[in-house]
Protein backbone atom coordinates (compact mmCIF):
# COMPACT_ATOMS: atom_id res chain seq x y z
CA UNK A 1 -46.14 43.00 0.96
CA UNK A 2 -45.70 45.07 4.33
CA UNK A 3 -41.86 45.87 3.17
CA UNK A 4 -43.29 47.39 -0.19
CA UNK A 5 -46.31 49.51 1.36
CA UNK A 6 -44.15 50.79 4.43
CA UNK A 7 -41.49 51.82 1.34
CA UNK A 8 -44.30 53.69 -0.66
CA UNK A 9 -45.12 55.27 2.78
CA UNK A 10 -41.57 56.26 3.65
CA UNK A 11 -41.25 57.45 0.27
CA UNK A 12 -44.12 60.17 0.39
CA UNK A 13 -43.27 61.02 3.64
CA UNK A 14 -39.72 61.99 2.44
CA UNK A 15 -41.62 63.39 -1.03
CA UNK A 16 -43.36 65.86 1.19
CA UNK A 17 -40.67 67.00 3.52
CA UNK A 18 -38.84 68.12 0.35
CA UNK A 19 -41.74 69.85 -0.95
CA UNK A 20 -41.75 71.64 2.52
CA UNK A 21 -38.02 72.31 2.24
CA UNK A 22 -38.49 73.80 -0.89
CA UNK A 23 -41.54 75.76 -0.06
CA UNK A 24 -39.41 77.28 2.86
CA UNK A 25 -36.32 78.65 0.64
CA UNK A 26 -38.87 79.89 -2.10
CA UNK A 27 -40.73 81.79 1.29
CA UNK A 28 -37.00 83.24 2.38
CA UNK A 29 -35.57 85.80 0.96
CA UNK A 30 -36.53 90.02 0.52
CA UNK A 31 -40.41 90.55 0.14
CA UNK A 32 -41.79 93.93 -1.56
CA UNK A 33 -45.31 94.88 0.00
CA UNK A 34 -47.40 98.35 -1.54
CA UNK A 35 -49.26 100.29 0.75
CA UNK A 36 -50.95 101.36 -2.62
CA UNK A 37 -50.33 100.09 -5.81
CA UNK A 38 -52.57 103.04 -8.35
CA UNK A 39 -52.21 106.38 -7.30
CA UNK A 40 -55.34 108.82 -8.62
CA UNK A 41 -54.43 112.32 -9.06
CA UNK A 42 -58.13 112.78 -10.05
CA UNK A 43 -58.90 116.05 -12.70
CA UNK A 44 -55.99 118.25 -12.05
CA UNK A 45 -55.03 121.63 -13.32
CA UNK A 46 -52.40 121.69 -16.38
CA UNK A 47 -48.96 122.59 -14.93
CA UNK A 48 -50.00 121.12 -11.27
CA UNK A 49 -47.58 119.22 -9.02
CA UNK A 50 -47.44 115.74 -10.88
CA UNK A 51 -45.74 114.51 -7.77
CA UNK A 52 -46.61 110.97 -6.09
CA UNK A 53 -45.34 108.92 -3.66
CA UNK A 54 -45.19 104.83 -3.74
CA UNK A 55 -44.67 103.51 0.23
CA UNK A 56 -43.78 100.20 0.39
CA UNK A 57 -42.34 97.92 3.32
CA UNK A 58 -39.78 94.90 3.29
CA UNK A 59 -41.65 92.27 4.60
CA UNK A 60 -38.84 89.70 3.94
CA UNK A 61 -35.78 87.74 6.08
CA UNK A 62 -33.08 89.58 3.76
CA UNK A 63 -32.43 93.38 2.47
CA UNK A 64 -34.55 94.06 -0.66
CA UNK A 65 -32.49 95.85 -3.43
CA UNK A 66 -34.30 97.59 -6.08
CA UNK A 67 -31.83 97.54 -9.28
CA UNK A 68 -34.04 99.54 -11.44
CA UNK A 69 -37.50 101.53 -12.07
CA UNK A 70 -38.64 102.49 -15.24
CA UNK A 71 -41.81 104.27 -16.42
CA UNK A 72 -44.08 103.54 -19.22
CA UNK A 73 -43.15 106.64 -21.29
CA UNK A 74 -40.48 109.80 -20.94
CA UNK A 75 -43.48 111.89 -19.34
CA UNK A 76 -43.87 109.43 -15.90
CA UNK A 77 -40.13 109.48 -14.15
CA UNK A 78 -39.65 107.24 -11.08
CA UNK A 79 -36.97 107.98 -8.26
CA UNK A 80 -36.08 104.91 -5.93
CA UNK A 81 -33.85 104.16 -3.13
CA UNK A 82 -30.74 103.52 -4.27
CA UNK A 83 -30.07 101.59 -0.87
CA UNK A 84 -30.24 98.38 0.65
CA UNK A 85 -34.01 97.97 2.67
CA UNK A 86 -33.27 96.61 5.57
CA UNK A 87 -36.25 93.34 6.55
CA UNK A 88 -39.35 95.12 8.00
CA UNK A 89 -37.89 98.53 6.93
CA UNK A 90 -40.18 101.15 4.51
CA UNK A 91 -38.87 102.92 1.50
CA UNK A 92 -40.41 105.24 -1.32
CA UNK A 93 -40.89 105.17 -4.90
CA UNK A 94 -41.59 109.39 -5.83
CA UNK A 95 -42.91 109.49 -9.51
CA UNK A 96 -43.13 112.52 -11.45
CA UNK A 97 -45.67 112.74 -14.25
CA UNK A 98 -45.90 115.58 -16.72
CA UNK A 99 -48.37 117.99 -16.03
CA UNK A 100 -48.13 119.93 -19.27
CA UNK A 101 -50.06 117.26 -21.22
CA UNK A 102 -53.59 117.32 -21.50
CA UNK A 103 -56.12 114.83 -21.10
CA UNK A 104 -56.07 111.01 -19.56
CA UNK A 105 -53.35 109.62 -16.90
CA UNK A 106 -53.31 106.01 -17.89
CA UNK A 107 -49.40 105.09 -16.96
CA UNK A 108 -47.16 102.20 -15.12
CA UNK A 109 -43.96 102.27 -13.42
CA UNK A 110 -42.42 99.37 -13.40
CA UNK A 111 -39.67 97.91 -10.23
CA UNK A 112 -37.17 95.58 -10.46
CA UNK A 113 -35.78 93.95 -7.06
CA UNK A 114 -34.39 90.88 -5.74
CA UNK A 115 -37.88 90.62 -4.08
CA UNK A 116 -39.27 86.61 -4.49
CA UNK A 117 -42.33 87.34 -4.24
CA UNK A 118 -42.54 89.98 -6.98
CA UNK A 119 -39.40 90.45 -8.71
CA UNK A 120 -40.96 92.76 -11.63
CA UNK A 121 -44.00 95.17 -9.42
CA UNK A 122 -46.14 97.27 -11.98
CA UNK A 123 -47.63 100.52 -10.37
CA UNK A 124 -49.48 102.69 -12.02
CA UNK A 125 -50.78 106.49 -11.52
CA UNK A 126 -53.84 107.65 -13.44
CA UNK A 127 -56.33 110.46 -13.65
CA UNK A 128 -56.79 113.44 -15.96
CA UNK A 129 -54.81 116.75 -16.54
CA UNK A 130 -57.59 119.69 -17.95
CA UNK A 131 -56.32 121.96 -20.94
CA UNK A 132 -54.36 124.99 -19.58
CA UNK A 133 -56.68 128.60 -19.03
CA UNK A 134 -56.70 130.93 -21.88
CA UNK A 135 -56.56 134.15 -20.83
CA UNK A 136 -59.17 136.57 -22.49
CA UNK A 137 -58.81 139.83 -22.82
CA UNK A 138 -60.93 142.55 -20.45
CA UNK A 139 -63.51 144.09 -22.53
CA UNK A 140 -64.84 147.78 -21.98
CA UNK A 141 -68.85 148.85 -21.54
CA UNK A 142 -69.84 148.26 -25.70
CA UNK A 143 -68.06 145.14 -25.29
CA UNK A 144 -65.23 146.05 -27.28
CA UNK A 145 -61.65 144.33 -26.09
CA UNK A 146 -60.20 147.51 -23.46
CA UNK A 147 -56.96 149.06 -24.75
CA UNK A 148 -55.10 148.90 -21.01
């Protein structure tokens, strides 16, 4: 009886120094971290600076390596670092939205890296972009549209 309960015990012992093991090599490995992960360009003017900027840090043991970024539609266009991120090093993702489209931001870029802890990253940007100014004409003292 003492042989078969100090087997059991030596056998979950061993069970959970595996799990460990294996909990250790998942852990290792290149780590992506967002300062921010929705930028909010609020109500902007049509034809503003759709420009953003995406820090994030390698909080991994190995280089992260971003192999793509894609946004959700032609309008939101995503730059990334081409580059090997070196463990506790920062990079940026710049995205570019479209400006010349009215109405609601609602979009996602989405990152693809040898990162284990998040190997597909959605970000997103968001806001709204107000119709462009029509320009009225200057009218004279009746009210009547000024001929220069």
């Amino acid at each position: 009886m003492k042989k078969i309960i100090l087997s059991l015990v030596l056998a979950f012992v061993a069970m959970v120094g595996m799990n460990k093991a294996a909990a250790q090599v998942v852990e290792s490995g290149a780590k992506i971290e967002f300062s921010k992960e929705t930028h909010d360009y609020g109500t902007i003017k049509n034809g503003a600076n759709g420009e953003c900027v995406f820090e994030f840090k390698n909080t991994g043991d190995a280089p992260l390596l971003i192999s793509n970024s894609r946004g959700s539609c032609g309008c939101t266009v995503p730059e990334w670092p081409k580059e090997p991120i070196a463990p506790g090093a920062t990079g940026t993702i710049k995205v570019k939205y479209d400006t010349m489209r009215t109405g609601a931001i609602n979009k996602s870029v989405t990152i693809s890296s040898n990162a284990v802890n998040e190997p597909e990253k959605v970000i997103y940007i968001k806001g709204s972009v107000l119709a462009p100014e029509t320009v009225t004409p200057p009218v004279n003292e009746s009210g009547a549209p000024s001929n220069h």
